[in-house]
C-alpha atoms as a PDB file:
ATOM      1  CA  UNK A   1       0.382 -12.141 -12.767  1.00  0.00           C
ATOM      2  CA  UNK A   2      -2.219 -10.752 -10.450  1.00  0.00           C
ATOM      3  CA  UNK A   3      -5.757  -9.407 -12.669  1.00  0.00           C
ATOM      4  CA  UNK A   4      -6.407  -5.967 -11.436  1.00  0.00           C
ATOM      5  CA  UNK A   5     -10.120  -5.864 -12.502  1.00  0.00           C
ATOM      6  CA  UNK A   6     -10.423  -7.882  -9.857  1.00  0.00           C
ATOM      7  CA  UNK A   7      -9.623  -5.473  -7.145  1.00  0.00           C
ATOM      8  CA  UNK A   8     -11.971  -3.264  -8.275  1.00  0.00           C
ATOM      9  CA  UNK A   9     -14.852  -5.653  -8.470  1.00  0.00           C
ATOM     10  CA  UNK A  10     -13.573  -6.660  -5.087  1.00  0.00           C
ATOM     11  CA  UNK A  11     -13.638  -2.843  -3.714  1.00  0.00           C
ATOM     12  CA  UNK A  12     -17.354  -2.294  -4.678  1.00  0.00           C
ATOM     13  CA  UNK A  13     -17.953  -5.021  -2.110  1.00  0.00           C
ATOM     14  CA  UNK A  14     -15.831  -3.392   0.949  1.00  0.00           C
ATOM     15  CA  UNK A  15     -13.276  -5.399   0.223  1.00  0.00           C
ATOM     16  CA  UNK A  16     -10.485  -2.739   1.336  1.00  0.00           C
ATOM     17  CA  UNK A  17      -9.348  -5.169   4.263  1.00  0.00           C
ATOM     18  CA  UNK A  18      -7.191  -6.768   1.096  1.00  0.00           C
ATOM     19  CA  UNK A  19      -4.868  -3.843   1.173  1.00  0.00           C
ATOM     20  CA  UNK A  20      -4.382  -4.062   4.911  1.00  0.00           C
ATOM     21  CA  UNK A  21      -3.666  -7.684   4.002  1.00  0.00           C
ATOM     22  CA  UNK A  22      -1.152  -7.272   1.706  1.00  0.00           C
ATOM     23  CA  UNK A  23       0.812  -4.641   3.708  1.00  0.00           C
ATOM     24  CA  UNK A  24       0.933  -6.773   6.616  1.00  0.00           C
ATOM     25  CA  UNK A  25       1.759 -10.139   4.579  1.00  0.00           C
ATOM     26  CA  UNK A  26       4.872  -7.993   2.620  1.00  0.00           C
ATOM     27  CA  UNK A  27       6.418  -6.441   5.914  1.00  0.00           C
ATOM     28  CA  UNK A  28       6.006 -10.082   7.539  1.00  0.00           C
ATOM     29  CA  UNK A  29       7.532 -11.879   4.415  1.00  0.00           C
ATOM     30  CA  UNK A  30      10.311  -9.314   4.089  1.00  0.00           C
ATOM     31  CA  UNK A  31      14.157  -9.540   5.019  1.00  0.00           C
ATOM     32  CA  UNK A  32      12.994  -7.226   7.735  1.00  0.00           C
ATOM     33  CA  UNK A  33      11.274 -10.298   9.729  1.00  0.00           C
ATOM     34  CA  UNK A  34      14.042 -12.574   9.973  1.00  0.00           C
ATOM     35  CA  UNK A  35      16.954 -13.065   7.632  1.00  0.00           C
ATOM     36  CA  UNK A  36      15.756 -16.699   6.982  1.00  0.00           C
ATOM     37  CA  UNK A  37      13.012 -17.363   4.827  1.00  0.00           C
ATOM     38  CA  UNK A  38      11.851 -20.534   6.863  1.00  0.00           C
ATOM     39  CA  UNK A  39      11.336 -18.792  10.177  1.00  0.00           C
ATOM     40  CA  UNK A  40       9.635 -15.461   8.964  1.00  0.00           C
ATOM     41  CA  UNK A  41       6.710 -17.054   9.732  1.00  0.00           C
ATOM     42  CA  UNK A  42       7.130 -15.941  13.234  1.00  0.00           C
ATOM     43  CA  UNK A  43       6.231 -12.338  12.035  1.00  0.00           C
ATOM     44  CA  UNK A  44       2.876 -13.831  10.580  1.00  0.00           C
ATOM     45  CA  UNK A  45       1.769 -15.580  14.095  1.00  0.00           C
ATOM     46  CA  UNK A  46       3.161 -12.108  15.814  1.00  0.00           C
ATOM     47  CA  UNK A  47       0.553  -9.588  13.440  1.00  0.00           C
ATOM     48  CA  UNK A  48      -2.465 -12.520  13.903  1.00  0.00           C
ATOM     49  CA  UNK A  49      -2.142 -11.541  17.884  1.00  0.00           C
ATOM     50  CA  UNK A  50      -1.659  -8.072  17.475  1.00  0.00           C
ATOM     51  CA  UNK A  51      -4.477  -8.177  14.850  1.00  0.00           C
ATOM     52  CA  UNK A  52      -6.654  -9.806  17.664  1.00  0.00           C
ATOM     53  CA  UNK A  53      -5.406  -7.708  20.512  1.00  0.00           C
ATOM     54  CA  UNK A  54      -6.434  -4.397  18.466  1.00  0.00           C
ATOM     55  CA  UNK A  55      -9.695  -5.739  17.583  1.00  0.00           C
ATOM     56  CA  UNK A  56     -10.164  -6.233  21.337  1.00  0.00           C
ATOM     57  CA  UNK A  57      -9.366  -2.589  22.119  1.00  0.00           C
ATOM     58  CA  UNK A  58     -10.530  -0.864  19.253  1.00  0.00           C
ATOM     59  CA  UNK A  59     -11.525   1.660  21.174  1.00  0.00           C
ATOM     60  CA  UNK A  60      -8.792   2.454  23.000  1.00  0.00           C
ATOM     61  CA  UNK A  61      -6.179   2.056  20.077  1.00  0.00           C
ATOM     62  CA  UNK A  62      -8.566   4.666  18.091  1.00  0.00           C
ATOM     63  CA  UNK A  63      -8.853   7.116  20.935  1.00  0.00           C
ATOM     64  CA  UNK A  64      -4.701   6.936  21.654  1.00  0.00           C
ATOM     65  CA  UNK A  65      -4.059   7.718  17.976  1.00  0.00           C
ATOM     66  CA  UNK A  66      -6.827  10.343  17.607  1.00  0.00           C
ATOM     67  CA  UNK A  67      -5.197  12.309  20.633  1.00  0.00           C
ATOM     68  CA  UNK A  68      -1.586  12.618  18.479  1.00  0.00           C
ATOM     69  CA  UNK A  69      -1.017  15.191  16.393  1.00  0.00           C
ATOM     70  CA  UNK A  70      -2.176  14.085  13.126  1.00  0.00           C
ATOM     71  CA  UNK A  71       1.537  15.051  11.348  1.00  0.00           C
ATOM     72  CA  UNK A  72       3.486  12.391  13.717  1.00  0.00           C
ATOM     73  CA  UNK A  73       0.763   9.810  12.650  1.00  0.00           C
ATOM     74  CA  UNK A  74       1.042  10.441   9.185  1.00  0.00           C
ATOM     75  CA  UNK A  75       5.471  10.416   9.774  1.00  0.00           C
ATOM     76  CA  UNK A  76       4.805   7.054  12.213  1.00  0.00           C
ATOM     77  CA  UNK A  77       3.202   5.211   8.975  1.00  0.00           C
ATOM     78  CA  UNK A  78       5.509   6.189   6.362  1.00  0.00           C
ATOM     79  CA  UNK A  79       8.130   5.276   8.413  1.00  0.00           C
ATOM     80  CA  UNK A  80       6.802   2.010   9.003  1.00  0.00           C
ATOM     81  CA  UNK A  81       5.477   1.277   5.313  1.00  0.00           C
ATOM     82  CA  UNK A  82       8.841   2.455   4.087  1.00  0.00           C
ATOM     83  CA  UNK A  83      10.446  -0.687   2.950  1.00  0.00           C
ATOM     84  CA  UNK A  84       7.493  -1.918   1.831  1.00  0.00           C
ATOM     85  CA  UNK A  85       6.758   1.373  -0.552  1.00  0.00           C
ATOM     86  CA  UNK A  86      10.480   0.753  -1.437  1.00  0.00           C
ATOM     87  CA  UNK A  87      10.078  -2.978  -2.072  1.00  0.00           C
ATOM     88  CA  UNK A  88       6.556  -1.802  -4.489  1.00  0.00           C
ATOM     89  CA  UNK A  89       8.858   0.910  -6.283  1.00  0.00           C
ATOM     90  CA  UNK A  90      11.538  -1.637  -7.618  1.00  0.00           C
ATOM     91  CA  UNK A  91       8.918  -4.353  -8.687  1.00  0.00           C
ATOM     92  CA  UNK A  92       7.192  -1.333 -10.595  1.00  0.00           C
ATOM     93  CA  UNK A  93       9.907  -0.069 -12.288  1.00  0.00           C
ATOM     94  CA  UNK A  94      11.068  -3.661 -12.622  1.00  0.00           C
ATOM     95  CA  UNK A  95      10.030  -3.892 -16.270  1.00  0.00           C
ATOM     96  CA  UNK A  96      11.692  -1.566 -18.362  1.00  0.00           C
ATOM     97  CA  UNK A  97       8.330  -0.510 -20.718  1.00  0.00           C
ATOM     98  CA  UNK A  98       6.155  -0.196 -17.408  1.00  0.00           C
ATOM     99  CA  UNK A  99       8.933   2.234 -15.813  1.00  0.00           C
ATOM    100  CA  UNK A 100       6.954   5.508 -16.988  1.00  0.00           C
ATOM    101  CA  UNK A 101       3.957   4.592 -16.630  1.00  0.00           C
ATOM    102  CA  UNK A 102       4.540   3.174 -12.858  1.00  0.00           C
ATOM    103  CA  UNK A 103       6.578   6.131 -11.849  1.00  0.00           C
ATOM    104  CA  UNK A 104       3.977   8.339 -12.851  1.00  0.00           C
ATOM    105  CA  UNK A 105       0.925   6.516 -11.398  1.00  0.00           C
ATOM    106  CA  UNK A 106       3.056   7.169  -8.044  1.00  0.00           C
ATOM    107  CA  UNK A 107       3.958  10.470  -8.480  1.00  0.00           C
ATOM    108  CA  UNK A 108       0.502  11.938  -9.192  1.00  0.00           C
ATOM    109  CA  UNK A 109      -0.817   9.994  -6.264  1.00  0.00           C
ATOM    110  CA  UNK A 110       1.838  10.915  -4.115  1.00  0.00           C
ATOM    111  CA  UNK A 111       1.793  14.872  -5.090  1.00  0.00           C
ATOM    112  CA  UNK A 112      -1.675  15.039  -3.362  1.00  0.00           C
ATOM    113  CA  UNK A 113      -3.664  16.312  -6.238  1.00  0.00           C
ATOM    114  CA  UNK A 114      -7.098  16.914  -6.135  1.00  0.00           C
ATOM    115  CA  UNK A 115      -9.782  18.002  -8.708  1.00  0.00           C
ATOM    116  CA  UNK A 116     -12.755  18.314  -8.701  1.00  0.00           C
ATOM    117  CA  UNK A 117     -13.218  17.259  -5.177  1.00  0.00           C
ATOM    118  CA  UNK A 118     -11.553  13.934  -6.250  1.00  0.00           C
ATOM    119  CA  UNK A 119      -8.329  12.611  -4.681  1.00  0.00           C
ATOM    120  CA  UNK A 120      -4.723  11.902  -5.732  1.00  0.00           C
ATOM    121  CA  UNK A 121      -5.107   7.597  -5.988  1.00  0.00           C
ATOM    122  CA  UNK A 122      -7.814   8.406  -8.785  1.00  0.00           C
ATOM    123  CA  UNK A 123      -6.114  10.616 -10.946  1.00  0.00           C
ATOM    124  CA  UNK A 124      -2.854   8.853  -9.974  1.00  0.00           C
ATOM    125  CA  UNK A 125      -4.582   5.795 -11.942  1.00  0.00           C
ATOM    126  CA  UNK A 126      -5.834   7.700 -14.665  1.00  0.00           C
ATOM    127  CA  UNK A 127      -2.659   9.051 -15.469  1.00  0.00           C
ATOM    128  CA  UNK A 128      -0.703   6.033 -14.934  1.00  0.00           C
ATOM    129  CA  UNK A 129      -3.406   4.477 -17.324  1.00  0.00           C
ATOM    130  CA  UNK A 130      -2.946   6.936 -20.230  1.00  0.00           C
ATOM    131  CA  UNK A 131       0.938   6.616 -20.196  1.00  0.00           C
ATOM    132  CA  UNK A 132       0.642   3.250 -20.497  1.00  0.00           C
ATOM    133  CA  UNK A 133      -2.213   3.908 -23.501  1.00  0.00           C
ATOM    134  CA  UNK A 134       0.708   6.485 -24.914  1.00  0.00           C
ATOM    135  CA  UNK A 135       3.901   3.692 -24.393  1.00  0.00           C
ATOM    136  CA  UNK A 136       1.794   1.193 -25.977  1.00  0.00           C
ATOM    137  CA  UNK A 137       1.242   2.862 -29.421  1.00  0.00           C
ATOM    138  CA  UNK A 138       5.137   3.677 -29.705  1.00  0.00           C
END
């Protein structure tokens, strides 16, 4: 089991590549790659020279996706991170005392919510943090 502290040490340091990471290395490792486990790493070798190619033309990849509408990029990514969201739902809600607190971590954080000039991830934490605090003491 993965220590979360650690992610947050490792954000104060810009460390938010990680995420970008581990979406890549789940959609690469997934049934969606290649119905064999031994030759998914295929996938891998495909995002390392896409990774390169975009670093190349930064610019121009930036520039393309500024000019769409921002809707169709926002529709273009959940489409794409769909399996993968789908894939984090069921290992959340894997364990049948995490369910609640899981499920609501990702509904405040998907509902948008923000107070106090703060976004939705935050409070999605928080609350995901006191229902666990509230399962807990049952």
């Amino acid at each position: 089991m993965t220590k979360p502290w650690r992610f947050v040490v490792l954000a104060l340091f810009v460390a938010f590549a990680i995420n970008l990471a581990a979406i890549t290395a789940a959609i690469c490792m997934g049934r969606e790659a290649h119905e064999d486990p031994d030759k998914r790493y295929v996938a891998t070798i495909a995002a390392g020279f896409f990774y390169l190619l975009i670093d190349l033309l930064g610019a121009t990849v930036t520039a393309v996706f500024a000019a769409f509408p921002q809707e169709l990029v926002l529709a273009i990514a959940g489409l794409v991170l769909l399996g993968t969201i789908g894939n984090g739902l069921v290992t959340a809600l894997g364990e049948e005392g995490d369910r609640e607190p899981a499920l609501l971590t990702f509904l405040v954080t998907a509902s948008g919510l923000t107070l106090f000039g703060i976004g939705s991830a935050f409070w999605g934490l928080i609350a995901g943090a006191l229902a666990r605090l509230v399962t807990q003491t049952k």
